[in-house]
Protein backbone atom coordinates (compact mmCIF):
# COMPACT_ATOMS: atom_id res chain seq x y z
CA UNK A 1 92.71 93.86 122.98
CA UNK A 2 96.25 92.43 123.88
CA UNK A 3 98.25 94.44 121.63
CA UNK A 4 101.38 92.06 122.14
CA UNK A 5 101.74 89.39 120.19
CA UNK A 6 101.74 86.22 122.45
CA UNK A 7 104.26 83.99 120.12
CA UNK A 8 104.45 81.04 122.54
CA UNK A 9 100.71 80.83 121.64
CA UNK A 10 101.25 81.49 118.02
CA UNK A 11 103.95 78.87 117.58
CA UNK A 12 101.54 76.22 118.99
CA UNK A 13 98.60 76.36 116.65
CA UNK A 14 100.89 77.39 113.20
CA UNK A 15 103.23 75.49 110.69
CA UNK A 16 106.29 76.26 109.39
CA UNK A 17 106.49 78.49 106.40
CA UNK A 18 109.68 76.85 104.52
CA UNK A 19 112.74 76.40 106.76
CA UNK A 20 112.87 77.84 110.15
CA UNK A 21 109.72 80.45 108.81
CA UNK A 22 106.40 81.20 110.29
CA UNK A 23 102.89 80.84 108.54
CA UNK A 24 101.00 84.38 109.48
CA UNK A 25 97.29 84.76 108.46
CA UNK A 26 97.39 88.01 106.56
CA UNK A 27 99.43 91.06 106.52
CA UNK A 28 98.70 92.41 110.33
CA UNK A 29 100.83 89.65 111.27
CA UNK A 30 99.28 87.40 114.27
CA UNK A 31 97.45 90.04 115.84
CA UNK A 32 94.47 92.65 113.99
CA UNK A 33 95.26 96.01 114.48
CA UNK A 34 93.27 99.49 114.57
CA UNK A 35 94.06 102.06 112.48
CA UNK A 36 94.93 104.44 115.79
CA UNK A 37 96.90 101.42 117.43
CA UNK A 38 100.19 102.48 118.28
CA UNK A 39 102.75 99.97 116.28
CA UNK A 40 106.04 98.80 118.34
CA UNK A 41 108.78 99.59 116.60
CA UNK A 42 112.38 98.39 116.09
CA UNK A 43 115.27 100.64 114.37
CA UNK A 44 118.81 98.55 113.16
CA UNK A 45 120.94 101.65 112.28
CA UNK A 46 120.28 104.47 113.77
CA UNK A 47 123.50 106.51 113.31
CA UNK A 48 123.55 107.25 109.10
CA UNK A 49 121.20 107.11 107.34
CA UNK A 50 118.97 105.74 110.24
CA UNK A 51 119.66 109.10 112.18
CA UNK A 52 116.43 110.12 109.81
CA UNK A 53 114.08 107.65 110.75
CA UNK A 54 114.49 108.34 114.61
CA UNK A 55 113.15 111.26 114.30
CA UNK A 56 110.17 110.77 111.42
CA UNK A 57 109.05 107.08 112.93
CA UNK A 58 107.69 108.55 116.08
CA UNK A 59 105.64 110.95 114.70
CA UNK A 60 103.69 108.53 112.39
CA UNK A 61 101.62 106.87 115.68
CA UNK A 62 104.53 104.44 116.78
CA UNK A 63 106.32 103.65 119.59
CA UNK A 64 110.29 103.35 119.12
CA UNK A 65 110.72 100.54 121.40
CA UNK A 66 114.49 98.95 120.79
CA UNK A 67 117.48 100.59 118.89
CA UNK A 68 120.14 98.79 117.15
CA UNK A 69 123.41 100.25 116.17
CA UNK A 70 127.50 98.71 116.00
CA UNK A 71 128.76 102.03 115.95
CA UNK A 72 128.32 103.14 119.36
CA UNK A 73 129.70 106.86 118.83
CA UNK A 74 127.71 107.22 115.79
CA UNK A 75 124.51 105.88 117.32
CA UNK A 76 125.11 107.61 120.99
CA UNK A 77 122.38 111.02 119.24
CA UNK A 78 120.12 108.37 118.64
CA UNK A 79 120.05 106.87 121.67
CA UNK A 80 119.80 109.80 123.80
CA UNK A 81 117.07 111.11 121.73
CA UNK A 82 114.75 108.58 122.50
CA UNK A 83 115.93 107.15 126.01
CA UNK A 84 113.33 104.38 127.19
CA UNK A 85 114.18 102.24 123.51
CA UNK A 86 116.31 99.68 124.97
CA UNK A 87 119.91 99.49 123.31
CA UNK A 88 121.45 96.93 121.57
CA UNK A 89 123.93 96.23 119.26
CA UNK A 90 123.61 92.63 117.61
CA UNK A 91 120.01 92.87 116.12
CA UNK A 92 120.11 88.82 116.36
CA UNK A 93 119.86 89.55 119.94
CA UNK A 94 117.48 92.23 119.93
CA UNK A 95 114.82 90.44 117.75
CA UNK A 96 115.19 87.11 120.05
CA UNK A 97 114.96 89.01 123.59
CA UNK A 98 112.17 91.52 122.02
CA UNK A 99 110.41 89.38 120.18
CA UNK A 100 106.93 90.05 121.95
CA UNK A 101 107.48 93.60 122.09
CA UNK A 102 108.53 94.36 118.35
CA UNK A 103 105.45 94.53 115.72
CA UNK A 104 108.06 95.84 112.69
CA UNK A 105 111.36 96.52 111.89
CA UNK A 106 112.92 99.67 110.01
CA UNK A 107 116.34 98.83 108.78
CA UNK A 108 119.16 101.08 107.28
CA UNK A 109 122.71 99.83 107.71
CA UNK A 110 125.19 99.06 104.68
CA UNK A 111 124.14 97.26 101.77
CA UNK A 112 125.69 93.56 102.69
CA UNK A 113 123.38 93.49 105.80
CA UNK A 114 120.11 94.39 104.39
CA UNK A 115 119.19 90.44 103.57
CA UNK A 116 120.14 89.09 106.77
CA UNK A 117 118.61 91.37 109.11
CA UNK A 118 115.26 91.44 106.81
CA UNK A 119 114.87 87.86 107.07
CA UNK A 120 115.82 87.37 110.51
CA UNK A 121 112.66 89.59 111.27
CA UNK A 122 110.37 88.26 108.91
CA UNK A 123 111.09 84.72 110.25
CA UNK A 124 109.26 86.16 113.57
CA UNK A 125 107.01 87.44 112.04
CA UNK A 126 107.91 91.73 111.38
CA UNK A 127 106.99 93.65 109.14
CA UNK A 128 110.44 94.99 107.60
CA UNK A 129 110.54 98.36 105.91
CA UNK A 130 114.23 98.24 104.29
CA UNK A 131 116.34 101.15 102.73
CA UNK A 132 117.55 100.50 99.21
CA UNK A 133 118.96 98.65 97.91
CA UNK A 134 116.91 95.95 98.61
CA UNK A 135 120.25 93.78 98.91
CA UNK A 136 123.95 93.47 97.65
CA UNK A 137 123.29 90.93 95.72
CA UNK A 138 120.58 89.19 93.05
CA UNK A 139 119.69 86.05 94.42
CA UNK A 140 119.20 87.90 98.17
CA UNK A 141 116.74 89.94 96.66
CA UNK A 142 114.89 87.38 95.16
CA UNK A 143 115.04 85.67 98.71
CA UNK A 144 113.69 88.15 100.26
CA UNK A 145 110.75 88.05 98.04
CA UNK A 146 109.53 84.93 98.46
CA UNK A 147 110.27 85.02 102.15
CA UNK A 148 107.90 87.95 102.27
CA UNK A 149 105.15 86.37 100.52
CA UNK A 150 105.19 83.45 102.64
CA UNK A 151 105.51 85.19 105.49
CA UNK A 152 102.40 87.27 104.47
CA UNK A 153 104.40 90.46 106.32
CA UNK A 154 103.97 93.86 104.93
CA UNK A 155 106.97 95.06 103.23
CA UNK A 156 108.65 98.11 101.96
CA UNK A 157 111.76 99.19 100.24
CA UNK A 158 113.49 102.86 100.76
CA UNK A 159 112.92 104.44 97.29
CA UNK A 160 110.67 107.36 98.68
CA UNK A 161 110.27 108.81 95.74
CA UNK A 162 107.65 106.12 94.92
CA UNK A 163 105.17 107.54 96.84
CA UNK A 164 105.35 111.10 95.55
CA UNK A 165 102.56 112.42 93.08
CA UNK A 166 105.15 113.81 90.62
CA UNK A 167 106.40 109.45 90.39
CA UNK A 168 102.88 108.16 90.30
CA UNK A 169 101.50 110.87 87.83
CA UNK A 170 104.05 110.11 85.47
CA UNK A 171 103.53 106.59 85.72
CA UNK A 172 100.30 107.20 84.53
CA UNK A 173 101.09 109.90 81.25
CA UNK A 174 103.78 107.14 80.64
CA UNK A 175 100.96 104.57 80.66
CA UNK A 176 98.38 106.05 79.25
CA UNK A 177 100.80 106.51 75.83
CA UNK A 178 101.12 110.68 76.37
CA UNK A 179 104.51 111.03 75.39
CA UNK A 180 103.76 107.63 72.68
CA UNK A 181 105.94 104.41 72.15
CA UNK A 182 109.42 104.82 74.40
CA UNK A 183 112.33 102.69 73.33
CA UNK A 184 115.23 104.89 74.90
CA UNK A 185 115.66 105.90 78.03
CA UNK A 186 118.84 107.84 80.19
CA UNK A 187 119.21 107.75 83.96
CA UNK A 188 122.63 109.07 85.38
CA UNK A 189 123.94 110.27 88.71
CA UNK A 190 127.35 112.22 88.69
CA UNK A 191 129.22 110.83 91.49
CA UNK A 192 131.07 108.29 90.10
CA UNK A 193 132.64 105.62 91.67
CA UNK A 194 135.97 105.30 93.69
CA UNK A 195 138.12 103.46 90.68
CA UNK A 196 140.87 101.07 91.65
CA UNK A 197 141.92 100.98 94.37
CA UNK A 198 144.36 98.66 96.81
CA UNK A 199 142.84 96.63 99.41
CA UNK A 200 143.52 97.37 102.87
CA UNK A 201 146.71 95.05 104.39
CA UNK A 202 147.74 96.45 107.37
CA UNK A 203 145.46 96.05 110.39
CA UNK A 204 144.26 98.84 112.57
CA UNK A 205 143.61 98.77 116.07
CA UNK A 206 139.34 98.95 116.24
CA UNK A 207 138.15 101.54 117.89
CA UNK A 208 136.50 100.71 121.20
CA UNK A 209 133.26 102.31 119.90
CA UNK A 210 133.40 100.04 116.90
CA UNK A 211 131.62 96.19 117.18
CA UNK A 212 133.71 95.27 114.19
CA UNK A 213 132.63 91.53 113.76
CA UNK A 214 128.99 92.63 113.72
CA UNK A 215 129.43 95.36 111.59
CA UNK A 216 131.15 92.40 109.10
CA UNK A 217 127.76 90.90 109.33
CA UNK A 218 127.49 88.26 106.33
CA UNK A 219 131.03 89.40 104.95
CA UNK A 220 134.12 87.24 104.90
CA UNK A 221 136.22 88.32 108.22
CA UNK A 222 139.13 90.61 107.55
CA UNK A 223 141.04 92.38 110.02
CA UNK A 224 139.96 95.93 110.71
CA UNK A 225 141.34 99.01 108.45
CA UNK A 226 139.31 102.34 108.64
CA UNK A 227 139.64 102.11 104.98
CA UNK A 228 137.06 99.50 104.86
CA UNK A 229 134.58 101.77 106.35
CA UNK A 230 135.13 105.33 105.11
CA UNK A 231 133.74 104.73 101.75
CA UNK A 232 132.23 101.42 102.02
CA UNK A 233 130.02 101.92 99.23
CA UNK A 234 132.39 101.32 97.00
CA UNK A 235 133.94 98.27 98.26
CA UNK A 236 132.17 95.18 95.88
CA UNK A 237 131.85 93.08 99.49
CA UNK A 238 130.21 96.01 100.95
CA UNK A 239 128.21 98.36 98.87
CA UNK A 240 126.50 98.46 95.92
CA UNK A 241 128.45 102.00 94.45
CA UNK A 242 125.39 104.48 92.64
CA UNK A 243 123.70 101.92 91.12
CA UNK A 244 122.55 100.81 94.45
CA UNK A 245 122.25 104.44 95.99
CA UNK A 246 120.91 105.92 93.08
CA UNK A 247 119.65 104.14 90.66
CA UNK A 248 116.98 102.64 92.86
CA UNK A 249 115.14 106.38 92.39
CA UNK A 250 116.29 107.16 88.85
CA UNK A 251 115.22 104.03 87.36
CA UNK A 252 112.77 103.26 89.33
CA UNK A 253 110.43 105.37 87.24
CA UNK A 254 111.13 103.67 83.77
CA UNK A 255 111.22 100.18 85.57
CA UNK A 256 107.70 100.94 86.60
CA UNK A 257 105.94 102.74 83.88
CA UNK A 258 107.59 100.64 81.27
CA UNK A 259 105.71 97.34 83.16
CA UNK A 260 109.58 96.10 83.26
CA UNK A 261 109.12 93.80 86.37
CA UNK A 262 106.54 91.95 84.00
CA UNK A 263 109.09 89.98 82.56
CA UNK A 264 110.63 88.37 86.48
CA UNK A 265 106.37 87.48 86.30
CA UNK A 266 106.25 85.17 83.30
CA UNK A 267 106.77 81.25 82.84
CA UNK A 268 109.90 79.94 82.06
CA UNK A 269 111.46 80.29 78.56
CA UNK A 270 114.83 79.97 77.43
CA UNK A 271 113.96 81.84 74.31
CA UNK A 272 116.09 84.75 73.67
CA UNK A 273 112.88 87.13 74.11
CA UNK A 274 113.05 86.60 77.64
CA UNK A 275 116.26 87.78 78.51
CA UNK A 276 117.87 91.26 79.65
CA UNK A 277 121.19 91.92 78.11
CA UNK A 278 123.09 93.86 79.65
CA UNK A 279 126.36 95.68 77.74
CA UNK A 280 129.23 97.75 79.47
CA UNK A 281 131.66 100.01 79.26
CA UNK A 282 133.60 101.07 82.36
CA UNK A 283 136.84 103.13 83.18
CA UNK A 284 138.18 99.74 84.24
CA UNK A 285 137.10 96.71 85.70
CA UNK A 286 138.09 95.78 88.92
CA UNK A 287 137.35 92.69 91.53
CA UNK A 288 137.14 94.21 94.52
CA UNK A 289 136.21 98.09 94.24
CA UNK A 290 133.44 100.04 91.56
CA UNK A 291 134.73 101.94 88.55
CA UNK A 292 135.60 105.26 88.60
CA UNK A 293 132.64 105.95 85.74
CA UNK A 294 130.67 103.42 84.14
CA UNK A 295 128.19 103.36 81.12
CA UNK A 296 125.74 100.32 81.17
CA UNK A 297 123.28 99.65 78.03
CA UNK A 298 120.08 97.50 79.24
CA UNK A 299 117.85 96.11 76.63
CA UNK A 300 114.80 94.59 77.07
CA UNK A 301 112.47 92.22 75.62
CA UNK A 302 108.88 93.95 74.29
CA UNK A 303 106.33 93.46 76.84
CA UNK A 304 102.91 92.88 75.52
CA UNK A 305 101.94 96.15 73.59
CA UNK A 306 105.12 98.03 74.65
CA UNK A 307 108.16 98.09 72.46
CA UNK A 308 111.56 96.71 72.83
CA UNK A 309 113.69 99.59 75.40
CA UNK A 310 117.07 100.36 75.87
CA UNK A 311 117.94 102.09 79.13
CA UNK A 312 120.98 103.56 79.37
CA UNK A 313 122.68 104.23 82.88
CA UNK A 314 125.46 106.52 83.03
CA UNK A 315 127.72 106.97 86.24
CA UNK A 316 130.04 110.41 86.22
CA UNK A 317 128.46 111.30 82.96
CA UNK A 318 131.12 114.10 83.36
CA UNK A 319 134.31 111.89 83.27
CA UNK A 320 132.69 109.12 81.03
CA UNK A 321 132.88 110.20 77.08
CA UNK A 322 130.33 111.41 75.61
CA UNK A 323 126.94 110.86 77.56
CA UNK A 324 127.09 114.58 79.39
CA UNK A 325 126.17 116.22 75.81
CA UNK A 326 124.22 114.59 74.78
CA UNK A 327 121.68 114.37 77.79
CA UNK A 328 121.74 118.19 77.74
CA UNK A 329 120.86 117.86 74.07
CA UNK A 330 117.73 115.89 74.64
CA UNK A 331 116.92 118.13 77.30
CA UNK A 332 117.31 121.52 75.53
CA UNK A 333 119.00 123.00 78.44
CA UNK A 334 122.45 122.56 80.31
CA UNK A 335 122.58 121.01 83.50
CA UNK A 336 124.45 122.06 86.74
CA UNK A 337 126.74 119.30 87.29
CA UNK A 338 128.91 120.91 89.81
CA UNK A 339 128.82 119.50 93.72
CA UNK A 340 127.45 121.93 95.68
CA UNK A 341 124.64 124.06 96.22
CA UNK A 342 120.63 123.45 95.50
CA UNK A 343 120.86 123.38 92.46
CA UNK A 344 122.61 119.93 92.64
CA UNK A 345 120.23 118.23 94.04
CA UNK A 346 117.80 118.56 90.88
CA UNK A 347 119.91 117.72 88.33
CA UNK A 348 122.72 115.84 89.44
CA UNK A 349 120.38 112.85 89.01
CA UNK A 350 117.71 111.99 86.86
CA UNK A 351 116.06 109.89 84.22
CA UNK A 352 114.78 111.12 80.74
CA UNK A 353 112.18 109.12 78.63
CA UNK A 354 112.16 109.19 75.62
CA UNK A 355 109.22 108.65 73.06
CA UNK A 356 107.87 108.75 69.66
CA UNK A 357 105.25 111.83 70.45
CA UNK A 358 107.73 113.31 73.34
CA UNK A 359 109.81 112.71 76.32
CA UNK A 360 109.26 113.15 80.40
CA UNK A 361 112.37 114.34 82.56
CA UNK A 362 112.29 112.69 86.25
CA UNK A 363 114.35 114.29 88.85
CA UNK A 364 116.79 112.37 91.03
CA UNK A 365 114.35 111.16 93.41
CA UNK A 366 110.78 111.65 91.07
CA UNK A 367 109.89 114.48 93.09
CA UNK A 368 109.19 116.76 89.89
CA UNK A 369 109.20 115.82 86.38
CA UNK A 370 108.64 118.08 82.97
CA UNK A 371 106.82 117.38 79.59
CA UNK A 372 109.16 117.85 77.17
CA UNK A 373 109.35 120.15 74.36
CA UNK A 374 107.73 122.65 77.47
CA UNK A 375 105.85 124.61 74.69
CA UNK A 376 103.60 121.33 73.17
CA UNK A 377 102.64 120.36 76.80
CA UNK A 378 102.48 123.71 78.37
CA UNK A 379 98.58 123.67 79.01
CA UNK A 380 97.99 119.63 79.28
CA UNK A 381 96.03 118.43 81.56
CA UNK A 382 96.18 114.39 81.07
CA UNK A 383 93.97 111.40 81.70
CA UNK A 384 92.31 111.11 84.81
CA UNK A 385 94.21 109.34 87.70
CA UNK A 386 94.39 105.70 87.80
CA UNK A 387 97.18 105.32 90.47
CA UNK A 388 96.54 105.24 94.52
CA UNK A 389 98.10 108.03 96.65
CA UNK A 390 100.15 107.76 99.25
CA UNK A 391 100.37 110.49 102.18
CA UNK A 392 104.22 109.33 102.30
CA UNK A 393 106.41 106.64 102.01
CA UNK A 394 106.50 105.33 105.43
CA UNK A 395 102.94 105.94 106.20
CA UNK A 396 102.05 103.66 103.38
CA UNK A 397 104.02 101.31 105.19
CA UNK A 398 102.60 101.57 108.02
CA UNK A 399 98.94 101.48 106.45
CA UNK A 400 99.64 97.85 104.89
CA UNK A 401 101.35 96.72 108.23
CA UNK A 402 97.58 97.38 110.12
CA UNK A 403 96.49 95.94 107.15
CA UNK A 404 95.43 98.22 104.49
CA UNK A 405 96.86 97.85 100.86
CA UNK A 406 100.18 96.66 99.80
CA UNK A 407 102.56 99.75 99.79
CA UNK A 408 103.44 100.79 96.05
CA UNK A 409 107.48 99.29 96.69
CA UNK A 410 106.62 96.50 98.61
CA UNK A 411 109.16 93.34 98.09
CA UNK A 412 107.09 91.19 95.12
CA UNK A 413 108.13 95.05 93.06
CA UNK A 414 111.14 96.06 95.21
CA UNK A 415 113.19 92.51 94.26
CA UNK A 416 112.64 92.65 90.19
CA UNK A 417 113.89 96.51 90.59
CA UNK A 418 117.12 95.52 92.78
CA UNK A 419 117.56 92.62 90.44
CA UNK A 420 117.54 95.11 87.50
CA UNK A 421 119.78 97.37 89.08
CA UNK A 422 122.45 95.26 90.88
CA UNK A 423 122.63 93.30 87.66
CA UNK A 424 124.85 96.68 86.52
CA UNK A 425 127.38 95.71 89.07
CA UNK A 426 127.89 92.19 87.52
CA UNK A 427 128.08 93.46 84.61
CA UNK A 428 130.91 96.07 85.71
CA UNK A 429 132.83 93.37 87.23
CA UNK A 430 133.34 91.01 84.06
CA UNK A 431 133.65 93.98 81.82
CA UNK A 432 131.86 92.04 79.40
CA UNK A 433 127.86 91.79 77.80
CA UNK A 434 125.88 89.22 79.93
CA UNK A 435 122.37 88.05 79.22
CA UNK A 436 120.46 87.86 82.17
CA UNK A 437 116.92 85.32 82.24
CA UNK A 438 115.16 87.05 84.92
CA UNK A 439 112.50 83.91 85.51
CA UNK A 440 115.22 81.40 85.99
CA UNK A 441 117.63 84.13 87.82
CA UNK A 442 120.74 83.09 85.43
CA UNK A 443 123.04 84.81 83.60
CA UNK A 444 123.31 82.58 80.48
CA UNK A 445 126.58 83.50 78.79
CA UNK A 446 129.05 84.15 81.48
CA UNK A 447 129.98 81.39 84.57
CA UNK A 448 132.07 84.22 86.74
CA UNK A 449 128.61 86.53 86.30
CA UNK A 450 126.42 83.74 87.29
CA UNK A 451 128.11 83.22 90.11
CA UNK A 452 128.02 86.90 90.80
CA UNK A 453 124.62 86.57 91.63
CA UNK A 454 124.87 85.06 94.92
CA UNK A 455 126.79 85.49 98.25
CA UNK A 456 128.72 82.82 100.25
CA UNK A 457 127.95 83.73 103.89
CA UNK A 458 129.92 83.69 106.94
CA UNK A 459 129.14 80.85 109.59
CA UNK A 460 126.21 82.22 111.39
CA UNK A 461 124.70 84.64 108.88
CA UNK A 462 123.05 82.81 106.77
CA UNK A 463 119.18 83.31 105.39
């Protein structure tokens, strides 16, 4: 069996799949596959976050066949560790001189490139595994979505926890009505955000490691400042802040349990039932960077036998008033909010449910979780699974890419949860309640939050 796909062949005999998008058969792309076949795979970023994936990828029965990274000096491990990838540095070039050689794509570069360099592979045809969040903004995520389904590529966002048993066991007490009705929920993460903070003016010399314009990707062109950069998270053009980074796993678990994404699923209404509202309160609101702490209050609609929900998100619980309490209260213990050690890593995320016959405490990434009060659930056992496993996150991946099952976080789940989340940051930018109608992806109340939603791209980045 040719295990490359011939495209010149493929192009021939297939239509096109909205603009400039390919029609593929089913989810193994234009070519079956085994389930020993060694995939072809492409990484873009390889020198963060992507430093991880270099070494896990080639141990799940894949070849690492091109590497893509602007940051030479950050990338340079990467590339010596696996030395017959070929190198590149525009991913636009590497998916159009590769393009026969590449099966899938894993991505992991800053927020404001995730949409662009997902669709530019799913347009040929790749299956895209993307770190979260999905996207900077709403209306990318939603693109991405559809551009999946058409496609018929398999798809998976970076929210590993998903694919842990503690996640999808708790999914299922949640579901099976264990812990009974739940109508309030807490998720935090104590980082916080940068605050206020003055933009950049003078320009720096770029560093000739550095491929600045590509690294600007979709963004509006600025000169170069190594401000822009160290700490680009919590730049609003850039980064998404902890909502993006963090509350992808901490309320992810609520999202999913509490059949949130069911509402993004229904017809069209402009009823007031359909809509997410979205209140917040911030240390200040500011254009251009992410508050210092921020407090947002989502409330939801009831979906069918589950009960109106409020889900409170709390950013540097420590600095924001009040919030730190009284999760420790609901927990019945205090939490180590301090930033180092372990210890840290357990508590200084999480989400807590809340309902009427007990609650269930998630870790940051819903790799453990407790019953709660310990001493009623201390010998419970539960209802029998109902929930697929996964052997890990990226192997489930790779399972729907030779054309198994849809991974758990696969885009048609991964762009309601983005959508949910990244609303926060719209929110935190007008400083004022917005009501969000998440079938006609429009913030009702608010023009400047509407517009929010979207992204203006720079000439030769567009979806």
């Amino acid at each position: 069996m040719n295990s490359i796909l011939n495209r010149r062949a493929f192009l021939s005999n297939t239509a096109v799949c909205g603009a400039g998008l390919l029609i593929l058969q089913n989810s193994s792309s234009a070519r079956s596959y085994q389930a020993n076949d060694k995939f072809n795979i492409a990484l873009i970023g390889v020198g963060g976050r992507g430093r991880w994936f270099v070494g896990a990828i080639p141990k799940l029965n894949t070849n690492v066949v091109a590497m893509c990274d602007v940051n030479e000096r950050k990338a340079s491990l990467s590339f010596e560790e696996i030395p017959k990838a070929k190198k590149y540095f525009d991913f636009r070039k590497m998916l159009e001189q590769m393009d026969k050689q590449i099966d899938a794509v894993v991505i992991a570069i800053p927020d404001h490139t995730h949409a662009v360099a997902s669709a530019a592979a799913m347009k040929m045809g790749k299956h895209v595994f993307c770190e979260k969040p999905l996207t900077r903004t709403v209306s990318e995520a939603r693109s991405l979505r559809r551009m999946a389904a058409k496609c018929k590529v398999a798809t998976q966002m970076g929210n590993q926890g998903t694919s842990s048993e503690a996640f999808r066991r708790a999914v299922e007490l949640i579901q099976a009505g264990v812990i009974g009705d739940i109508r309030e929920v807490h998720a935090w993460n104590t980082g916080g955000g940068p605050g206020d903070r003055p933009i950049p003016a003078d320009e720096h010399p770029v560093p000739d490691y550095l491929h600045w314009d590509l690294w600007l990707g979709p963004a509006k062109y600025r000169p170069y400042n190594s401000r822009w950069l160290s700490g680009w998270h919590g730049w609003r053009d850039f980064g998404t802040g902890n909502l993006g980074n963090w509350a992808s796993h901490t309320m992810n678990l609520p999202f999913k349990a509490l059949r949130l994404d069911t509402l993004w699923n229904q017809k069209s209404d402009s009823s007031a039932k359909n809509l997410v509202r979205l209140n917040p309160e911030v240390s200040g609101v500011h254009k251009h960077s992410l508050p210092k702490w921020e407090i947002i209050r989502y409330d939801f609609p009831a979906r069918g036998d589950m009960p109106p929900v409020r889900i409170n998100w709390y950013n540097g619980p420590g600095q924001a008033p009040g919030p730190r309490k009284m999760i420790e209260q609901h927990l019945g213990r205090p939490l180590d909010w301090g930033d180092a050690g372990e210890k840290r890593w357990a508590d200084h995320a999480g989400c807590l449910l809340i309902g009427s016959n007990g609650m269930i405490h998630s870790t940051g990434h819903n790799m453990s979780f407790s019953l709660l009060p310990e001493d009623k659930f201390r010998d419970f056992e539960g209802p029998t699974r109902s929930l697929p496993r996964a052997r890990g996150h990226e192997r489930e991946w790779l399972s729907a890419c030779r054309g198994g099952p849809p991974a758990m976080s696969n885009f048609d789940y991964a762009d309601p949860l983005a959508e949910f989340v990244l609303l926060g940051n719209v929110a935190t930018l007008v400083g004022e309640t917005i009501e969000f109608d998440p079938v006609a992806m429009k913030i009702v109340n608010n023009t400047e939050a509407d517009r929010a939603l979207r992204h203006e791209y720079r000439q030769g980045w567009s979806l």
